[in-house]
N, C-alpha and C. Protein backbone atom coordinates (compact mmCIF):
# COMPACT_ATOMS: atom_id res chain seq x y z
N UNK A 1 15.74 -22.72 5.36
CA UNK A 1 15.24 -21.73 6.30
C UNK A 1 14.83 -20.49 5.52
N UNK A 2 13.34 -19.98 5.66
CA UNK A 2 13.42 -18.62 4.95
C UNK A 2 13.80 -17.69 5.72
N UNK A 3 13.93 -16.62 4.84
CA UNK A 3 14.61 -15.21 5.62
C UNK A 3 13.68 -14.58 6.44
N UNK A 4 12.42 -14.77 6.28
CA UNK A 4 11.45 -13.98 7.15
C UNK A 4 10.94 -14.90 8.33
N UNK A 5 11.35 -15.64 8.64
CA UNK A 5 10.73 -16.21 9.85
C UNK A 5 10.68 -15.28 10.92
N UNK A 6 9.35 -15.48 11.53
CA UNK A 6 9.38 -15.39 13.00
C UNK A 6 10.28 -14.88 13.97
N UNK A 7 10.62 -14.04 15.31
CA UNK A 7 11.21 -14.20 16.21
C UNK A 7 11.01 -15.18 17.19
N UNK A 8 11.48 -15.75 17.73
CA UNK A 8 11.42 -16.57 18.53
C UNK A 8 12.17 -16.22 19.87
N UNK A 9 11.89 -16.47 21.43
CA UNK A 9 12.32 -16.10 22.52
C UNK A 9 13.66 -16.60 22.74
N UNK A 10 14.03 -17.17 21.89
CA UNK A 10 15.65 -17.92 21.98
C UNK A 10 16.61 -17.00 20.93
N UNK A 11 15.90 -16.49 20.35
CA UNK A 11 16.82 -15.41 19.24
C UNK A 11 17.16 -14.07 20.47
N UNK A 12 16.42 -13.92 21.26
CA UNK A 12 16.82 -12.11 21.81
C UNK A 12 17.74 -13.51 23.27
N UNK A 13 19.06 -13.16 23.71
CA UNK A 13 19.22 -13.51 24.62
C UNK A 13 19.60 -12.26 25.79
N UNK A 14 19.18 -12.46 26.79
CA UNK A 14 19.30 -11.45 27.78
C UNK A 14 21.60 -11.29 28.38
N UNK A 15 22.00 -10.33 28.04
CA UNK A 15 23.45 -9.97 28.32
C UNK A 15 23.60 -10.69 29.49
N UNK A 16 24.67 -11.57 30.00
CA UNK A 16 25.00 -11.99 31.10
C UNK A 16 26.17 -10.64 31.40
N UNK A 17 25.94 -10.54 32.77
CA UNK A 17 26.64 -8.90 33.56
C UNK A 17 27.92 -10.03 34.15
N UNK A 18 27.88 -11.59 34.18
CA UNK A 18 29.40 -11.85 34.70
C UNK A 18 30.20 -12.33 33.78
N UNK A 19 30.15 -11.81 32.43
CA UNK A 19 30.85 -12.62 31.45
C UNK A 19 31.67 -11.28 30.71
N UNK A 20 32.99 -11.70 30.68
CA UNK A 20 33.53 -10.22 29.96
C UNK A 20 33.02 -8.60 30.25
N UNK A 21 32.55 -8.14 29.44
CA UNK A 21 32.14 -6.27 29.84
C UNK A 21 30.74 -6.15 30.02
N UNK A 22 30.70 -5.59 30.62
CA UNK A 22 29.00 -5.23 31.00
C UNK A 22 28.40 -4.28 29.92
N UNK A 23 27.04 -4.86 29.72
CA UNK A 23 26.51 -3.88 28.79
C UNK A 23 26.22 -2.47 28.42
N UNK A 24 26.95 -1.89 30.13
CA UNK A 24 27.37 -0.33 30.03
C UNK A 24 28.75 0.11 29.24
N UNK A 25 29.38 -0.71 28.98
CA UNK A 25 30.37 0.03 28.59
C UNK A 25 30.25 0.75 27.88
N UNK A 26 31.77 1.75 27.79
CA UNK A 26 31.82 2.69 27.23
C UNK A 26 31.96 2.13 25.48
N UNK A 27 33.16 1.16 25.60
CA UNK A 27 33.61 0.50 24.12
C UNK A 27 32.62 -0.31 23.71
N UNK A 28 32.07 -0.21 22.57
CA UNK A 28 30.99 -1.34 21.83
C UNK A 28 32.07 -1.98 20.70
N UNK A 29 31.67 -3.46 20.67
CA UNK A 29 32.51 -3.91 19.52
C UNK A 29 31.64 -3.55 18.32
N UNK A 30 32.97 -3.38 17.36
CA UNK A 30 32.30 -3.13 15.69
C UNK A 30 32.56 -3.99 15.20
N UNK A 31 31.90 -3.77 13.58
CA UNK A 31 32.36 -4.95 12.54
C UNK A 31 31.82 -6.31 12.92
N UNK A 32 33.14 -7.48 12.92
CA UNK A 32 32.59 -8.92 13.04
C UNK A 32 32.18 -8.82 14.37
N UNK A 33 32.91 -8.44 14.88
CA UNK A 33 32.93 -8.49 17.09
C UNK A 33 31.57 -8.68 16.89
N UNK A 34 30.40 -7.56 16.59
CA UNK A 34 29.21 -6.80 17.40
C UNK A 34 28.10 -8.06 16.41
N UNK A 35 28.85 -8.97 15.31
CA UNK A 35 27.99 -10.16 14.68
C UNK A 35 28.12 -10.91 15.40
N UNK A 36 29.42 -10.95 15.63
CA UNK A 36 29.95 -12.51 16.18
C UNK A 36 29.34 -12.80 17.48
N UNK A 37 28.49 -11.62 18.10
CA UNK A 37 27.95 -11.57 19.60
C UNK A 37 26.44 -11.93 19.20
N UNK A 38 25.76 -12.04 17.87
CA UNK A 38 24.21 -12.07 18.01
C UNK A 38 24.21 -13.79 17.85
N UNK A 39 23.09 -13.84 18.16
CA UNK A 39 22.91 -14.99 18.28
C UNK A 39 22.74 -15.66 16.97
N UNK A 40 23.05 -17.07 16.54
CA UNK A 40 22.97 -17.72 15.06
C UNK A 40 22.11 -17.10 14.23
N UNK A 41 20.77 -17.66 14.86
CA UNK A 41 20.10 -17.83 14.03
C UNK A 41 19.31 -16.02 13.34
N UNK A 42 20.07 -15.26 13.78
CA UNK A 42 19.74 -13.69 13.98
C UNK A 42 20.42 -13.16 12.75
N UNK A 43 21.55 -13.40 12.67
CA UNK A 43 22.68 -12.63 11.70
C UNK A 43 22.02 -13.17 10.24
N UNK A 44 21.55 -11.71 9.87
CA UNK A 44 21.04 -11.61 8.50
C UNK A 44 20.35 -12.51 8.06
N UNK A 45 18.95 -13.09 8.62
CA UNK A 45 18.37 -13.80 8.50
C UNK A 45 16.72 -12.91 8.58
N UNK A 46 16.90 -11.62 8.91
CA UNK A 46 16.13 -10.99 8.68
C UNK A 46 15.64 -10.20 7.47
N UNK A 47 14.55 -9.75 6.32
CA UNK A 47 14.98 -8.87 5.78
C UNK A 47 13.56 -7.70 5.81
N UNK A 48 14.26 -6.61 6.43
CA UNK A 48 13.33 -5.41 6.74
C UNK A 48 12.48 -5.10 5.87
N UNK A 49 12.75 -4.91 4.46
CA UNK A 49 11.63 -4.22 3.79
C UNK A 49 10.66 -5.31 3.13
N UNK A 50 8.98 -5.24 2.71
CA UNK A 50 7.98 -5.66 2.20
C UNK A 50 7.98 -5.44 0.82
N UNK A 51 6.76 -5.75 0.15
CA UNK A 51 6.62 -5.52 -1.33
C UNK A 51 5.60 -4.76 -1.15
N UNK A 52 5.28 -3.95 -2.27
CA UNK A 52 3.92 -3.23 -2.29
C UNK A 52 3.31 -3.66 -2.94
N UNK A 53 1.82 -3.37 -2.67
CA UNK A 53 1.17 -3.87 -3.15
C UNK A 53 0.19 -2.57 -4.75
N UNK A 54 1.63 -2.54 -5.20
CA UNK A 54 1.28 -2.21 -6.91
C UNK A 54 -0.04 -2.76 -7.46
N UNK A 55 0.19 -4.01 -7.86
CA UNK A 55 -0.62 -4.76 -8.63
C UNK A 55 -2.28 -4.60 -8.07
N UNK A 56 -2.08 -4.62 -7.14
CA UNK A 56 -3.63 -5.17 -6.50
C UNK A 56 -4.07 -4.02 -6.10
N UNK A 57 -3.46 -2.24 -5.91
CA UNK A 57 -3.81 -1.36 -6.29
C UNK A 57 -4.27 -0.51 -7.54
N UNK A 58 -3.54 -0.69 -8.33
CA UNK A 58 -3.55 -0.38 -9.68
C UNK A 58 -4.45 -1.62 -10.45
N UNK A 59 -5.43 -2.52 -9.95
CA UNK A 59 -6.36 -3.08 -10.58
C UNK A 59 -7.34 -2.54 -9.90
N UNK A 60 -7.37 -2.40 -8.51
CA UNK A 60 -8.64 -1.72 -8.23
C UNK A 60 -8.66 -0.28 -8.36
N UNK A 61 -7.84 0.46 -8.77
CA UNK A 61 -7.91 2.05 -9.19
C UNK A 61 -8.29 1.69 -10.71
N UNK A 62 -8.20 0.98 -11.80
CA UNK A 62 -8.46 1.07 -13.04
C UNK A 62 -10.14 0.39 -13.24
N UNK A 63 -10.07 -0.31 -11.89
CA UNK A 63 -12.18 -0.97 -11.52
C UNK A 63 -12.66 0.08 -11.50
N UNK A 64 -11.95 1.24 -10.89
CA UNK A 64 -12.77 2.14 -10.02
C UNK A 64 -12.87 3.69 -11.14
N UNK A 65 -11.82 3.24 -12.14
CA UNK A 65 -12.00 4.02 -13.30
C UNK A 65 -13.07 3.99 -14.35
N UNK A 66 -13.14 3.00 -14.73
CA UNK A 66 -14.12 2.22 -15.25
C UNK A 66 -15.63 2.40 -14.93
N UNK A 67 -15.32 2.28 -13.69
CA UNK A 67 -16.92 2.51 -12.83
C UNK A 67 -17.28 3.39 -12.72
N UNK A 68 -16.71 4.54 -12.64
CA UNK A 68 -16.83 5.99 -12.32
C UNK A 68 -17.12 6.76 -14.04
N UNK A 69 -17.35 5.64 -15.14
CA UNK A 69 -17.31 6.15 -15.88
C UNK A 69 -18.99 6.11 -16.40
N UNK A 70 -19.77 4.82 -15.82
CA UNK A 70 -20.63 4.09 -15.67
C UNK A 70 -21.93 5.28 -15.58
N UNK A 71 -21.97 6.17 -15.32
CA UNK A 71 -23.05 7.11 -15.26
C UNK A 71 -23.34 7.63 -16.51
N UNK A 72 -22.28 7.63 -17.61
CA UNK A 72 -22.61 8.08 -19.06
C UNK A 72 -23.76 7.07 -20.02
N UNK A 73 -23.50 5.79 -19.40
CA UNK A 73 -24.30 5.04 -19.78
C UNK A 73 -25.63 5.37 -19.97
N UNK A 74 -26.60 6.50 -19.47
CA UNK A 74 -27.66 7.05 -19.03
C UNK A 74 -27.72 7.59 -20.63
N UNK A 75 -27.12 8.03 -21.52
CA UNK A 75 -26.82 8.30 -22.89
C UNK A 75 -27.32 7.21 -23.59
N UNK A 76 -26.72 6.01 -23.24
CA UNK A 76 -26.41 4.83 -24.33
C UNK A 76 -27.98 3.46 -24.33
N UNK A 77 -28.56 3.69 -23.03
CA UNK A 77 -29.28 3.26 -22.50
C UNK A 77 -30.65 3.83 -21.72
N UNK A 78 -30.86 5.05 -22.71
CA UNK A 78 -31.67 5.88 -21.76
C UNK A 78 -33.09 4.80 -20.64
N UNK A 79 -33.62 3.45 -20.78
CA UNK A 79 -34.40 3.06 -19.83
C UNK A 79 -33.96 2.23 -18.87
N UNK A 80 -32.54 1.44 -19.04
CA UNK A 80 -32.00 1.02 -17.78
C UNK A 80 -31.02 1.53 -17.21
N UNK A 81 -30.10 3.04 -18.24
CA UNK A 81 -29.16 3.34 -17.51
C UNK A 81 -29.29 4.03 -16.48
N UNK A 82 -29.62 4.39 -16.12
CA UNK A 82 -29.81 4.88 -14.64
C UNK A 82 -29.48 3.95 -13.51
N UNK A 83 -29.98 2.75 -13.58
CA UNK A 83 -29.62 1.95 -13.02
C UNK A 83 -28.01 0.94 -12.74
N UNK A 84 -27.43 1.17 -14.04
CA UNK A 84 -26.11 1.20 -14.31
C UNK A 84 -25.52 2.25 -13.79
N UNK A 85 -25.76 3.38 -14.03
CA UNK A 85 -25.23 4.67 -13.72
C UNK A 85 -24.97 4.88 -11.87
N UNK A 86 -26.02 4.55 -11.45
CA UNK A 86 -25.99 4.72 -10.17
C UNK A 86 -25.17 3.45 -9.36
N UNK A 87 -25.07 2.34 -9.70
CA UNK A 87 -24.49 1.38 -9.80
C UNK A 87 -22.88 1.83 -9.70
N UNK A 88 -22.20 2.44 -11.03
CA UNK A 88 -21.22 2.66 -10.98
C UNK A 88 -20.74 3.72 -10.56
N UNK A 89 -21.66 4.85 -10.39
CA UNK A 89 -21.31 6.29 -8.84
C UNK A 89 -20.60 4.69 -7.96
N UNK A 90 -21.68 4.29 -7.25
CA UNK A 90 -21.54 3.96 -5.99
C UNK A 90 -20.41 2.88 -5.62
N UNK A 91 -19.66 1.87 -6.68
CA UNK A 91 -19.01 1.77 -6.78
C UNK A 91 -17.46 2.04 -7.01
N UNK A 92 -17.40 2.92 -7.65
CA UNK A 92 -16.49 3.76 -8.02
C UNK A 92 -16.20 4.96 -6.98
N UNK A 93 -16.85 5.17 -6.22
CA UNK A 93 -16.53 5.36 -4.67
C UNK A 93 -16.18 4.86 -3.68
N UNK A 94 -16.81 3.20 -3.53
CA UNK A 94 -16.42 2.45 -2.86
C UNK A 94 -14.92 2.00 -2.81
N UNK A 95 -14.30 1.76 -4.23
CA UNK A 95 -13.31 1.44 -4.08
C UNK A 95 -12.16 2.44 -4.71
N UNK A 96 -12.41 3.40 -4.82
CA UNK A 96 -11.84 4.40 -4.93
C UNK A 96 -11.20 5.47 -3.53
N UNK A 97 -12.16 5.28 -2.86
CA UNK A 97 -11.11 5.92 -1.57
C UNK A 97 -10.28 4.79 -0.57
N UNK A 98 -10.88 3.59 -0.65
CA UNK A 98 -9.66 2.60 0.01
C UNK A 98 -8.95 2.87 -0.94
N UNK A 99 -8.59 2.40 -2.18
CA UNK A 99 -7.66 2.26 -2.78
C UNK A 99 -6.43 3.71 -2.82
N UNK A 100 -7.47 5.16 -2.50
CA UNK A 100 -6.36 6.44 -2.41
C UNK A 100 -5.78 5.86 -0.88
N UNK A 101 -6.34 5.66 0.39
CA UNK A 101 -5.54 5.10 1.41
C UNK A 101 -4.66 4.69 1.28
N UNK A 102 -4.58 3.66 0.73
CA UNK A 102 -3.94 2.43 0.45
C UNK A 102 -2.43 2.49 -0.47
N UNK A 103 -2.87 3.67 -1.52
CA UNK A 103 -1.93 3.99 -2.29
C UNK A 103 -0.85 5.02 -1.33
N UNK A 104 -1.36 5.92 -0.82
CA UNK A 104 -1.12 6.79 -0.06
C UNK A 104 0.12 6.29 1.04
N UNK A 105 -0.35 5.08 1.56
CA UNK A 105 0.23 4.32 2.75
C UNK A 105 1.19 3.86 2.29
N UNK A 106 1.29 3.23 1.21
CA UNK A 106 2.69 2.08 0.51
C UNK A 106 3.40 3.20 0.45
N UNK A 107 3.06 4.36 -0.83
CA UNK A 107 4.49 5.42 -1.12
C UNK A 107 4.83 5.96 0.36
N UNK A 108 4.34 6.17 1.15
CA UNK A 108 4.69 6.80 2.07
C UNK A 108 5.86 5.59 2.93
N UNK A 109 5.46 3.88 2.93
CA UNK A 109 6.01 2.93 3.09
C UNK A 109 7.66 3.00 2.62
N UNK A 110 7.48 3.59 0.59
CA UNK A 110 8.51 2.86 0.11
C UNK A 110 9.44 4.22 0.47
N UNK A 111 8.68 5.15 0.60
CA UNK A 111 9.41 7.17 1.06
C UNK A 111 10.55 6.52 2.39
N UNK A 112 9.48 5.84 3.55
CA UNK A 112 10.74 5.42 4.57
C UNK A 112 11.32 4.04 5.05
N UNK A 113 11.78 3.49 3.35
CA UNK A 113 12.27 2.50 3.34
C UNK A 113 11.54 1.06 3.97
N UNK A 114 10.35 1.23 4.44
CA UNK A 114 10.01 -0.09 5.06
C UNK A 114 9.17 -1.32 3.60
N UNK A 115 9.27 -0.72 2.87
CA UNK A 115 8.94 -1.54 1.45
C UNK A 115 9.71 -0.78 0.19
N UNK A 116 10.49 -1.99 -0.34
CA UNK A 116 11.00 -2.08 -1.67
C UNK A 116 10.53 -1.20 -2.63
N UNK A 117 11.72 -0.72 -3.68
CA UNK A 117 11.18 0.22 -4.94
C UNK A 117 10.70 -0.46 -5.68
N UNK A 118 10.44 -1.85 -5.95
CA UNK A 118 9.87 -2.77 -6.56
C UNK A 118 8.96 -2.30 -7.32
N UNK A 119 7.81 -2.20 -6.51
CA UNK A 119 6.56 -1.29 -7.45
C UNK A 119 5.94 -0.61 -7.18
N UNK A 120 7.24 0.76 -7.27
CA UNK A 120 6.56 1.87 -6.90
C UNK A 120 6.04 3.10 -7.90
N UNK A 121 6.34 2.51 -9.56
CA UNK A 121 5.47 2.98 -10.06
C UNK A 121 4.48 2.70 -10.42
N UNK A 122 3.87 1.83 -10.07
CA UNK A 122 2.38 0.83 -10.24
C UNK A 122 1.87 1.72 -8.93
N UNK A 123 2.59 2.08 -7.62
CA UNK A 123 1.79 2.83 -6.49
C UNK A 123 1.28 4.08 -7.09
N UNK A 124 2.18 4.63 -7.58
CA UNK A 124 2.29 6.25 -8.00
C UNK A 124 1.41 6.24 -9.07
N UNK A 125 1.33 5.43 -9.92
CA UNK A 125 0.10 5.47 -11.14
C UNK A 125 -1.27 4.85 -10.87
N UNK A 126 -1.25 3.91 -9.44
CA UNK A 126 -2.24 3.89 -8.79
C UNK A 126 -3.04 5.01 -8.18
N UNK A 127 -1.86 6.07 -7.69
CA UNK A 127 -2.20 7.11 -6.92
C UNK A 127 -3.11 8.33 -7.71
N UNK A 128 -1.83 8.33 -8.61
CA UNK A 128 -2.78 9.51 -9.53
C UNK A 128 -3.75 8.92 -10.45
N UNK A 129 -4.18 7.57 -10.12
CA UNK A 129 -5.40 7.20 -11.34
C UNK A 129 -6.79 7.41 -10.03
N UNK A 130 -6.32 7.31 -8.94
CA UNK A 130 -7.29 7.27 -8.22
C UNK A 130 -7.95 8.69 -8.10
N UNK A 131 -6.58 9.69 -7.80
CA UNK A 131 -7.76 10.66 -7.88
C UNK A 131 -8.07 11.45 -9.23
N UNK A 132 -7.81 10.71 -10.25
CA UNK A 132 -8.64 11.02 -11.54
C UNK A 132 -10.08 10.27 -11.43
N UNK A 133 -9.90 9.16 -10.65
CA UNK A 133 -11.48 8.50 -10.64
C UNK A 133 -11.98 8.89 -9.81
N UNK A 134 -11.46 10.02 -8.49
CA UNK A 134 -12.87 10.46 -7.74
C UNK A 134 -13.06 11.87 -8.76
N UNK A 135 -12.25 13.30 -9.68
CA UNK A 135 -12.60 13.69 -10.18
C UNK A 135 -13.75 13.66 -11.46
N UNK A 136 -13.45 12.41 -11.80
CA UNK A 136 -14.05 11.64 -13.24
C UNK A 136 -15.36 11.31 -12.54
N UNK A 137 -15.89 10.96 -11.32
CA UNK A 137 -16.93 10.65 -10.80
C UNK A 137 -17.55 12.07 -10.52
N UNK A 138 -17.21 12.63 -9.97
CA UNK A 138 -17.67 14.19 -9.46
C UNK A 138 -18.30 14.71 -10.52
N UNK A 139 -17.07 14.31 -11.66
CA UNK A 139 -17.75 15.52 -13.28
C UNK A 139 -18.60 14.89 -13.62
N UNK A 140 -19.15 13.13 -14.25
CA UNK A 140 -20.27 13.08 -14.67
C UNK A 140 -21.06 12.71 -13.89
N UNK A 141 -20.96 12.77 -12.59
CA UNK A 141 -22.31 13.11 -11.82
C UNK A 141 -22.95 14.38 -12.04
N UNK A 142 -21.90 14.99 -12.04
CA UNK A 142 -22.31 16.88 -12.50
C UNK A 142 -23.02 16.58 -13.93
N UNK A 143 -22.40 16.13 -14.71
CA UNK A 143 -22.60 16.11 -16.17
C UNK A 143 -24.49 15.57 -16.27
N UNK A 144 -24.38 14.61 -16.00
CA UNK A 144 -25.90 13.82 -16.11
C UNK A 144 -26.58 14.66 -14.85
N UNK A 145 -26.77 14.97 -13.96
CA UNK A 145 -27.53 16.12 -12.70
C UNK A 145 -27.93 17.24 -13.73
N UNK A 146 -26.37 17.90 -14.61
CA UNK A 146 -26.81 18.80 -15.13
C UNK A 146 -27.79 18.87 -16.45
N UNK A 147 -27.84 18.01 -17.33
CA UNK A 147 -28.10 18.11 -18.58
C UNK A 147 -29.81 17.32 -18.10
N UNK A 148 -29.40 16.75 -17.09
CA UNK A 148 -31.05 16.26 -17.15
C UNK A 148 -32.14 17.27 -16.35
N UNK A 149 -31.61 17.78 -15.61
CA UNK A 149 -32.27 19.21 -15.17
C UNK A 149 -32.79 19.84 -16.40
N UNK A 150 -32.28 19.71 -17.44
CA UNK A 150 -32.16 21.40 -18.54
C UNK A 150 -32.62 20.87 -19.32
């Protein structure tokens, strides 16, 4: 049986009001009592927190590094880079602000416990690579705008 299955309508059972104490009471059982009352297949068969998704952030923040770097090419290639260049603006945007979302959402995930510390420095170095790649995009867009003006 894995631990994450499904709920199923036979796991929640509705309190019977003629059996022992009614579900108002004042006394709640603790400890085993308040296990020994859930139903089988319930008791710790759940497990609350997710994984993050580190890896598959921190590859598309280091695409999006890469790409954003792609406008210098206009240097290396002065008759097709441009075409590279603009290529990798537009990319390096594309997946550069899902990926700040995205990063954004997990730490904030693993901040209130609903996903594992697992990999949460792959989030956090996702995070801050991302917005080095929308800065890094900004500047040599500036950079090539500027020098080819002048």
């Amino acid at each position: 049986m894995s631990p994450n299955r499904p709920l199923k309508l036979d796991d929640v059972k509705k309190p019977e009001l003629t059996e022992g104490a009614h579900p108002f009471a004042e006394e709640k059982p603790e400890g085993k009592e308040a296990d020994a009352q859930a139903p089988v297949d319930y008791r710790g068969a759940y497990v609350n927190a997710g994984k993050s998704n580190g890896v598959l952030l921190l590859s598309m923040t280091l695409t999006g590094f890469v790409a954003s770097a792609l406008p210098l090419s206009r240097y290396i290639w002065p008759e097709t880079g441009w075409q590279l260049a603009l290529f990798g603006w537009l990319v390096s945007w594309i997946i550069a602000l899902p990926a700040l979302v995205f990063a954004v959402n997990d730490l904030k995930a693993i901040r209130l416990g609903r996903y594992t510390d697992q990999g949460k420095w792959m989030v956090t170095l996702a995070f801050w690579l991302t917005l080095l790649t929308v800065v890094n995009s900004i500047t040599t867009a500036a950079v090539v705008l500027f020098f080819d003006a002048g």
